[in-house]
Protein backbone atom coordinates (compact mmCIF):
# COMPACT_ATOMS: atom_id res chain seq x y z
CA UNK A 1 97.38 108.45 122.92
CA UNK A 2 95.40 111.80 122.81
CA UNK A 3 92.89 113.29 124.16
CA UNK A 4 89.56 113.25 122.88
CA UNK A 5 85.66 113.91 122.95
CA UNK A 6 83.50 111.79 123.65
CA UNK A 7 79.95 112.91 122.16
CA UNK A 8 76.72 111.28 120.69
CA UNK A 9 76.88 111.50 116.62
CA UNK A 10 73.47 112.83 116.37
CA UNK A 11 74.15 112.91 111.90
CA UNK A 12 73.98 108.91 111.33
CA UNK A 13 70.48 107.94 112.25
CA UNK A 14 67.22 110.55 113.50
CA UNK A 15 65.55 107.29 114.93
CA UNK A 16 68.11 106.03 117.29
CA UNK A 17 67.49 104.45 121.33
CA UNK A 18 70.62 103.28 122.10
CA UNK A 19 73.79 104.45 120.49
CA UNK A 20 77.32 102.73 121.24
CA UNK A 21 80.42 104.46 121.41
CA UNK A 22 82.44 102.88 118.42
CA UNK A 23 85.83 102.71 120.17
CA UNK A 24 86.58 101.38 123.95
CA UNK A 25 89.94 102.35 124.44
CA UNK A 26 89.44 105.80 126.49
CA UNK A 27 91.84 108.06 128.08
CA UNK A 28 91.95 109.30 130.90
CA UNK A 29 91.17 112.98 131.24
CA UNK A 30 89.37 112.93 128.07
CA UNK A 31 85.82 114.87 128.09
CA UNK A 32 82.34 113.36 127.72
CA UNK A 33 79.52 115.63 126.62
CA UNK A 34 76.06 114.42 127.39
CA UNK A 35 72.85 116.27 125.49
CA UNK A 36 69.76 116.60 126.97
CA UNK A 37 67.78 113.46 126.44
CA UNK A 38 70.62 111.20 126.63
CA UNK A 39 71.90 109.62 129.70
CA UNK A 40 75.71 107.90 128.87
CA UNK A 41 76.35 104.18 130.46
CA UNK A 42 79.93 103.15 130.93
CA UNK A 43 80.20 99.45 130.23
CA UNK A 44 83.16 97.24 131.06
CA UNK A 45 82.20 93.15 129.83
CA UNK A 46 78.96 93.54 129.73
CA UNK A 47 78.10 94.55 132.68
CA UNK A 48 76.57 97.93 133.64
CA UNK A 49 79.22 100.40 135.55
CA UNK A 50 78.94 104.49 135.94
CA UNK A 51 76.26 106.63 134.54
CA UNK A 52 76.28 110.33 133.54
CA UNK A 53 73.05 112.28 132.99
CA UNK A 54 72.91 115.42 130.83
CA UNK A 55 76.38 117.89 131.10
CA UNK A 56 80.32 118.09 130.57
CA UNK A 57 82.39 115.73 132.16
CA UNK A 58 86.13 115.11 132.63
CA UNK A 59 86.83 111.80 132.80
CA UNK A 60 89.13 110.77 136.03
CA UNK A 61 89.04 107.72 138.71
CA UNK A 62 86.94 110.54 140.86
CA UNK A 63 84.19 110.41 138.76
CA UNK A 64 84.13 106.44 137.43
CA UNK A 65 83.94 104.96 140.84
CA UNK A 66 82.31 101.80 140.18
CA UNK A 67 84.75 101.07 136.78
CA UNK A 68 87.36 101.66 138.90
CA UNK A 69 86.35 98.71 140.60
CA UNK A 70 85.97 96.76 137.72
CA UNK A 71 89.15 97.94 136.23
CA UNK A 72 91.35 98.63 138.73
CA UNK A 73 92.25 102.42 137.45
CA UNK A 74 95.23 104.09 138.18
CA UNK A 75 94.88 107.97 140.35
CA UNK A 76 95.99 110.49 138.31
CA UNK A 77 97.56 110.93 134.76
CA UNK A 78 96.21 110.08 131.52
CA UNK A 79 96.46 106.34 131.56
CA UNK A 80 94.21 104.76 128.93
CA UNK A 81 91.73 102.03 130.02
CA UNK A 82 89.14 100.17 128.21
CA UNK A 83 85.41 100.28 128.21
CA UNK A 84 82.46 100.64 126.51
CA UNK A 85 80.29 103.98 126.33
CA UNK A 86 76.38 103.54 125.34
CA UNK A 87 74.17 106.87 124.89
CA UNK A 88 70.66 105.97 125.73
CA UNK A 89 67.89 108.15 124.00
CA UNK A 90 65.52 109.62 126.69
CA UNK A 91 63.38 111.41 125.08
CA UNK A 92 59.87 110.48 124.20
CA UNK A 93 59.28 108.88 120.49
CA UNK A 94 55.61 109.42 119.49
CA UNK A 95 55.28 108.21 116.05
CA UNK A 96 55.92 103.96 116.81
CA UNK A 97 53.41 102.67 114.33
CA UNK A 98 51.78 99.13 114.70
CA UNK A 99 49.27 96.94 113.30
CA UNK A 100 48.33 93.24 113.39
CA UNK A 101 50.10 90.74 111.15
CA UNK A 102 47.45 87.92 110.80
CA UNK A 103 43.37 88.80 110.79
CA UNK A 104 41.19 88.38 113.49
CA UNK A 105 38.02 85.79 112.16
CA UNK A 106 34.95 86.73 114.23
CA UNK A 107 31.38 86.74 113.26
CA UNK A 108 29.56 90.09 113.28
CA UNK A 109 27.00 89.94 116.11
CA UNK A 110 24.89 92.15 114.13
CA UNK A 111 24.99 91.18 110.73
CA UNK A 112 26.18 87.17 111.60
CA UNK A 113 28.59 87.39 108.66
CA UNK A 114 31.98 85.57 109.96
CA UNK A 115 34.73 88.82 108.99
CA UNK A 116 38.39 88.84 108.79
CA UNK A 117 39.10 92.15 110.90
CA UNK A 118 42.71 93.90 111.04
CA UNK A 119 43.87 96.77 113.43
CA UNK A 120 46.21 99.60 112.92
CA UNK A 121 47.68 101.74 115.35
CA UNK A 122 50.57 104.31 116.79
CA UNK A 123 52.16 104.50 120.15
CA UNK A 124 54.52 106.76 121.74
CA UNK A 125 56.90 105.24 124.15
CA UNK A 126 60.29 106.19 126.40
CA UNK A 127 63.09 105.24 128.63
CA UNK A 128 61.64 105.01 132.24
CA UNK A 129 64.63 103.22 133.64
CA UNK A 130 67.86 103.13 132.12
CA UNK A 131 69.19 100.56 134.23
CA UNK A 132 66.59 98.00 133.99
CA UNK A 133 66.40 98.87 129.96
CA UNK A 134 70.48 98.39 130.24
CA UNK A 135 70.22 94.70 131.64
CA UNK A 136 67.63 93.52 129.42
CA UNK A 137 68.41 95.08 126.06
CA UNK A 138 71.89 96.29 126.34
CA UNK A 139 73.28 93.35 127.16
CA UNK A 140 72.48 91.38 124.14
CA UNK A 141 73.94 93.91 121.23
CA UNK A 142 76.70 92.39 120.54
CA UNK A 143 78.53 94.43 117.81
CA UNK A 144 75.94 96.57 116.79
CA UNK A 145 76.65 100.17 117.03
CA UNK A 146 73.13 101.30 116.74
CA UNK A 147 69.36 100.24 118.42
CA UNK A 148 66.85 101.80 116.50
CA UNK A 149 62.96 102.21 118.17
CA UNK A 150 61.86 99.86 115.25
CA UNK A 151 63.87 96.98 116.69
CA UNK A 152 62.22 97.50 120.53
CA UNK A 153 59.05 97.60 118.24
CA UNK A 154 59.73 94.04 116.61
CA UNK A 155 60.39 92.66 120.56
CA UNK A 156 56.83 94.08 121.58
CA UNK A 157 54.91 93.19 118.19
CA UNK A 158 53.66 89.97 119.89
CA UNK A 159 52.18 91.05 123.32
CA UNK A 160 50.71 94.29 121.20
CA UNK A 161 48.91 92.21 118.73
CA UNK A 162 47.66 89.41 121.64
CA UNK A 163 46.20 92.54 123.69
CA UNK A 164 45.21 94.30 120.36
CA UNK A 165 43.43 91.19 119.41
CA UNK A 166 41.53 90.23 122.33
CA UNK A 167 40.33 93.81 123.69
CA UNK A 168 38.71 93.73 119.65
CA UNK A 169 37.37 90.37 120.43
CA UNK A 170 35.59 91.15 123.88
CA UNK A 171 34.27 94.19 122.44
CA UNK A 172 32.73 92.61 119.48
CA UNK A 173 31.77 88.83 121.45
CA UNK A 174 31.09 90.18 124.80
CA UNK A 175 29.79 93.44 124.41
CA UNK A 176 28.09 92.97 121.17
CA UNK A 177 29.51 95.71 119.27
CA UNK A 178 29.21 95.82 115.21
CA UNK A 179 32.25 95.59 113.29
CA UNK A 180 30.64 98.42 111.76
CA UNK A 181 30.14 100.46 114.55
CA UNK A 182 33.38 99.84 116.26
CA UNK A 183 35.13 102.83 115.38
CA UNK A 184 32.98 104.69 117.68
CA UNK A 185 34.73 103.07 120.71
CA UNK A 186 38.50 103.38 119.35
CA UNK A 187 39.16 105.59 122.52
CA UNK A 188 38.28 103.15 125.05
CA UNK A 189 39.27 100.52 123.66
CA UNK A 190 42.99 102.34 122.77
CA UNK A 191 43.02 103.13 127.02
CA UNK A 192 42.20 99.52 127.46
CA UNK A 193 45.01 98.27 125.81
CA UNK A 194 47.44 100.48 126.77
CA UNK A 195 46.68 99.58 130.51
CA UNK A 196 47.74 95.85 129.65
CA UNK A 197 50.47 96.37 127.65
CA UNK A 198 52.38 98.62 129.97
CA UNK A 199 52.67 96.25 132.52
CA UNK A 200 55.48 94.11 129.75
CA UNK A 201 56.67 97.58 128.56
CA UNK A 202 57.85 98.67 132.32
CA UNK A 203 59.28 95.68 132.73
CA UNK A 204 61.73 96.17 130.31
CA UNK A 205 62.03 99.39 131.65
CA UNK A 206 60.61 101.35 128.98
CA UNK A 207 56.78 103.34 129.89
CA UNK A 208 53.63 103.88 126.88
CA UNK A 209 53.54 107.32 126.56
CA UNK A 210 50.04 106.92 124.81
CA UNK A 211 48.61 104.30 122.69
CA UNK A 212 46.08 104.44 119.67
CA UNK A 213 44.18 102.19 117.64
CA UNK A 214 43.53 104.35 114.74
CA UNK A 215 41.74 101.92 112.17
CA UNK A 216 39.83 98.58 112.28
CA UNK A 217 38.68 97.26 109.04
CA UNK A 218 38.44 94.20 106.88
CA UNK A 219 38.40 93.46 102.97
CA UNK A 220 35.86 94.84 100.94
CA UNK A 221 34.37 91.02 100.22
CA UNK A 222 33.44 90.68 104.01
CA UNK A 223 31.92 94.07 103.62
CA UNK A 224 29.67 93.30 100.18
CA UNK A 225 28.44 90.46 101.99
CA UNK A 226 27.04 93.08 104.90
CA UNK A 227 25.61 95.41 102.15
CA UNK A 228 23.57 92.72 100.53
CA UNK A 229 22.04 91.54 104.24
CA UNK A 230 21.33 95.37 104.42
CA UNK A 231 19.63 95.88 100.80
CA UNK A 232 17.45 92.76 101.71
CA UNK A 233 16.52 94.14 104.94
CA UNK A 234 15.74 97.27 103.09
CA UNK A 235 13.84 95.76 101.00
CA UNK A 236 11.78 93.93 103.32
CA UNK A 237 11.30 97.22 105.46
CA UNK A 238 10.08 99.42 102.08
CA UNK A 239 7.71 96.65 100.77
CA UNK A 240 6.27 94.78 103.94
CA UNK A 241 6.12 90.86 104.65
CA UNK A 242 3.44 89.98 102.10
CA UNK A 243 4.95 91.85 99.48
CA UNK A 244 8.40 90.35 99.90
CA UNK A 245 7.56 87.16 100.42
CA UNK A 246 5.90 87.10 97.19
CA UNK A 247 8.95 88.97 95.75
CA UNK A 248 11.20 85.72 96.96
CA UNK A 249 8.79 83.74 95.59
CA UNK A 250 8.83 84.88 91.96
CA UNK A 251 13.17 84.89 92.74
CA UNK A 252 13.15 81.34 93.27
CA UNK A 253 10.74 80.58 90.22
CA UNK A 254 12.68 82.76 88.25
CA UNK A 255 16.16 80.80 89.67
CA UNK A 256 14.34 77.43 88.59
CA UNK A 257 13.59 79.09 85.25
CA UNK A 258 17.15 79.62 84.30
CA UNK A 259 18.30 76.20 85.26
CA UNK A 260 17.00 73.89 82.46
CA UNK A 261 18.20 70.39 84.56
CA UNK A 262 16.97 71.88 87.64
CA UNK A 263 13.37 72.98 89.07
CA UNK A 264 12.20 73.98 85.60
CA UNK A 265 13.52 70.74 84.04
CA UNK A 266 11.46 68.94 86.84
CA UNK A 267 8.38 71.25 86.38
CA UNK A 268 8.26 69.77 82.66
CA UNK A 269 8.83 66.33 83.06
CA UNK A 270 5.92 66.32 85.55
CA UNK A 271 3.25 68.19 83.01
CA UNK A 272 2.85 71.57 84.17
CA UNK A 273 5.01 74.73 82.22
CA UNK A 274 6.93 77.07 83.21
CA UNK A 275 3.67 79.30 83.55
CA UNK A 276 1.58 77.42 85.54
CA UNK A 277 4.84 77.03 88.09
CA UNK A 278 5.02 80.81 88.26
CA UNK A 279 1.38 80.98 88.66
CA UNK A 280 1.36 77.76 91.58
CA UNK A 281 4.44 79.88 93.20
CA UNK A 282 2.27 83.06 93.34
CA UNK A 283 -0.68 81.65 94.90
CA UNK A 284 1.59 80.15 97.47
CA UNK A 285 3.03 83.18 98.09
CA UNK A 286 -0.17 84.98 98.72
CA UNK A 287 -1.37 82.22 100.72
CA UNK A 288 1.58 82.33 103.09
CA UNK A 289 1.08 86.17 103.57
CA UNK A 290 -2.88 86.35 103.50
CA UNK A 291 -3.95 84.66 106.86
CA UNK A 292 -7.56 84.12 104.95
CA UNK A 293 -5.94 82.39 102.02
CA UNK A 294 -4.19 80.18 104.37
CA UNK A 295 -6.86 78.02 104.65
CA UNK A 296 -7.86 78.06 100.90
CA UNK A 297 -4.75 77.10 100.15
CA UNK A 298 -4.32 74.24 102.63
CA UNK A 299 -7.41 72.67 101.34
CA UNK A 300 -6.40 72.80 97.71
CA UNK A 301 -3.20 71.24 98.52
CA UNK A 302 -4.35 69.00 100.59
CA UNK A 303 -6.37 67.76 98.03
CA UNK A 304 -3.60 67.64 95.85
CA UNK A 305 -2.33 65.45 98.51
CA UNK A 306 -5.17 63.12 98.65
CA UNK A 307 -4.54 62.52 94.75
CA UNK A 308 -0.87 62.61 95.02
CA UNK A 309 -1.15 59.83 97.83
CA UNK A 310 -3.44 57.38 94.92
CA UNK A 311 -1.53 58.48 91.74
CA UNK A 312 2.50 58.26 93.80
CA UNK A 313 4.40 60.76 93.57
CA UNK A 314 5.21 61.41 89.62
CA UNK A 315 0.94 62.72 89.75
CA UNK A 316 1.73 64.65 93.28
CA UNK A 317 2.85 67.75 91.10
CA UNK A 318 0.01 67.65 88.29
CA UNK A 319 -2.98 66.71 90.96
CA UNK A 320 -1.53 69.65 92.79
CA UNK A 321 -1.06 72.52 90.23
CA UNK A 322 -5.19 71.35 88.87
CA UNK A 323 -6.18 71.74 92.73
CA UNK A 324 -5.35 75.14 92.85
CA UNK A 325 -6.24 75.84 89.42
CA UNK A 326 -9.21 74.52 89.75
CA UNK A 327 -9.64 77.18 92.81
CA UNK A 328 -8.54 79.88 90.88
CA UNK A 329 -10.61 82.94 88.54
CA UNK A 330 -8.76 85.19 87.05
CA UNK A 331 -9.47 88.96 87.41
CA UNK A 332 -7.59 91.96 86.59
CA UNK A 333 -5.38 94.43 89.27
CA UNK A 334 -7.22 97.58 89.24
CA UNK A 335 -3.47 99.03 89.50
CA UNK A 336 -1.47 97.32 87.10
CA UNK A 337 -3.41 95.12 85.03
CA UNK A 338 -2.00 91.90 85.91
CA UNK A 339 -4.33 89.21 85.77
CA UNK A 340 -4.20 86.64 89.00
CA UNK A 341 -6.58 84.20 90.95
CA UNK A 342 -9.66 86.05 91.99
CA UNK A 343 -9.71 84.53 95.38
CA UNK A 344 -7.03 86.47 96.16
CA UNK A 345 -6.91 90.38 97.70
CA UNK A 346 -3.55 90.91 96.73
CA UNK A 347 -1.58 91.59 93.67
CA UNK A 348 0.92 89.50 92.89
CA UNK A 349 2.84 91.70 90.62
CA UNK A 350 2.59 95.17 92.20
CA UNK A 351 1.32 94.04 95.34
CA UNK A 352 -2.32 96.64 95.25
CA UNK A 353 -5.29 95.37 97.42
CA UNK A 354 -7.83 94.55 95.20
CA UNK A 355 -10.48 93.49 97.91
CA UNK A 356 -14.04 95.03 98.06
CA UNK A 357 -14.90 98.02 99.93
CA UNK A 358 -17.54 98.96 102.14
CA UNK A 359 -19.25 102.28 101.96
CA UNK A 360 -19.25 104.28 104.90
CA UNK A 361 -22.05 105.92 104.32
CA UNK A 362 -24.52 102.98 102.99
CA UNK A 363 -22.60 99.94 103.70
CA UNK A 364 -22.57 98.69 99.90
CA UNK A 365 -19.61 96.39 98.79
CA UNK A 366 -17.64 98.60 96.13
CA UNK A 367 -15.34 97.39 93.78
CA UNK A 368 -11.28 98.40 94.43
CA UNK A 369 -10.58 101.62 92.98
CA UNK A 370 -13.50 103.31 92.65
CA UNK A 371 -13.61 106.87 93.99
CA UNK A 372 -17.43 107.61 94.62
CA UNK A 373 -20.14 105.04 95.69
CA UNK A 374 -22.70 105.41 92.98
CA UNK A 375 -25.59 104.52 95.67
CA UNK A 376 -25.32 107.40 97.83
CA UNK A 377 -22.09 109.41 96.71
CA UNK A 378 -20.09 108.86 99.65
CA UNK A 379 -16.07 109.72 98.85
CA UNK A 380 -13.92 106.44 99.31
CA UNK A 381 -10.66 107.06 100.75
């Protein structure tokens, strides 16, 4: 048998860890090269013999001390012997991407909207003992003549997504961080993970160069649902509690409305129209955000209630809509023209105070609007 070289073939794969030699019948006095990075593991039946770090070698019993052992080598010549030669890749690999198979369901602590929340990430990741690596990894190849870094990804996927998963979680439970807001914390919560993950990596013998999460998101339903709590809270900010409560209260009227066999349906049946429902919801409305109406309005029902208590509960509607009827004048919004109860201050449709004022300067009642008292001239504001 000749002679040969035996050399990593750096041209079949650019995302190799462990290469293995493909034939084990060496000779001896044939020459190993080793590139930096690599470190070359001579193998006889699985288990680990010589190593040789980065340089030229000639193979001879002088230099394979421990297969010699194992193999009983002859001194001297070029007998041939058998063995297997792995090149380990020791250089770092930066570019390991990641990311969680299954969502994570949590509710938002802000926004209480329960959100299905994925995480993305990269990693970079080494050979920190070749030995340790060897006895855990190496030993279980089998035929294969290659080990890419996606395959030591696929044996790490499940600790990385556990630690992934809960560091997200504690953040977002414990520490009460918005979904939305989370990206703001990526760093920490990257180092976090990266300290519990590396314990499992070493192991193996293998150490995290760094660890990122780079994106957490979830589907753009979970995140409609968030914009609609934050137009409503908009809303409520822009118009103030008496005007949006009487805004919901026209919504639900108007829902009734469109539903023939619902509310509206009911409304009928008992006697009053689809007006005078509008007109009972707006007086409620302004009742429940006037504190002076409050008591108006508690009277009329409750002597709707009275009624409603003699008649049963088909006249409970009707007795109730000609209480507050009965309470009720209608005037004119100096602002937008609506007409609504009189007893009321506040506009139902626009939302304008239509209450008297008093002059500053004479202490005469004024109508809403008016610019100039007419008794002594005094400017209204």
């Amino acid at each position: 048998m000749a002679l040969e070289i035996i050399r990593f073939n750096g041209l079949k794969s650019k995302d190799w860890l462990i290469y293995k030699y493909p034939s084990e019948n060496i000779i001896m006095g044939s020459q190993l090269i080793v590139q930096e990075g690599q470190v070359a593991i001579f193998s006889r039946g699985g288990a680990m013999a010589d190593m040789f770090y980065p340089g030229t070698y000639t193979l001879k019993t002088e230099n394979l001390p421990i297969l010699r052992t194992l193999v009983n080598l002859p001194f001297g010549g070029n007998s041939p012997f058998s063995a297997e030669i792995y090149f380990v890749n020791t250089t770092v690999k930066l570019d390991i991407t990641w990311g969680t198979t299954d969502p994570i369901q949590l509710v938002d602590p802000k926004y209480h909207v329960k959100l299905r929340i994925r995480a993305f990430g990269q990693m970079g990741m080494r050979v920190r003992d070749v030995s340790g690596m060897f006895r855990e990894i190496i030993g279980g190849l089998g035929k294969d003549e290659w080990v890419r870094f996606d395959r030591i990804r696929e044996y790490y996927r499940g600790i990385l997504v556990v630690k992934v998963k809960s560091a997200i979680a504690n953040a977002i439970i414990t520490d009460g961080i918005s979904a939305l807001e989370i990206d703001a914390y990526l760093d920490s919560l990257s180092q976090k993970v990266k300290e519990q993950v590396e314990p499992e990596f070493i192991r193996y013998g293998f150490s995290v160069a760094n660890f990122f999460i780079q994106s957490i998101n979830f589907p753009d339903e979970d995140f409609d649902m968030i914009n609609n709590i934050l137009a409503d809270r908009a809303a409520f900010d822009l118009m103030g509690d008496n005007r949006y409560a009487t805004k919901r209260s026209f919504d639900v009227y108007q829902d009734a409305a469109s539903n023939q066999n619902g509310m509206a349906g009911t409304f009928v049946a008992g006697g009053m129209g689809l007006g005078a429902a509008i007109g009972v919801g707006s007086a409620m409305g302004n009742a429940l955000g006037n504190p002076m109406m409050q008591s108006q309005a508690g009277k009329a029902m409750g002597a709707g209630a009275e009624e409603a208590a003699a008649a049963g509960a088909a006249g409970a509607a009707v007795a109730g809509a000609e209480a507050v009827a009965e309470a009720a004048s209608s005037k004119k919004c100096v602002s937008c023209g609506a007409e609504f109860p009189s007893k009321y201050k506040f506009c139902p449709e626009c939302g304008f105070n239509n209450a008297e004022i008093e002059c500053r300067g004479c202490g005469r009642m004024l109508n809403p609007g008016i610019k100039f008292c007419p008794e002594c001239g005094t400017r209204v504001e």
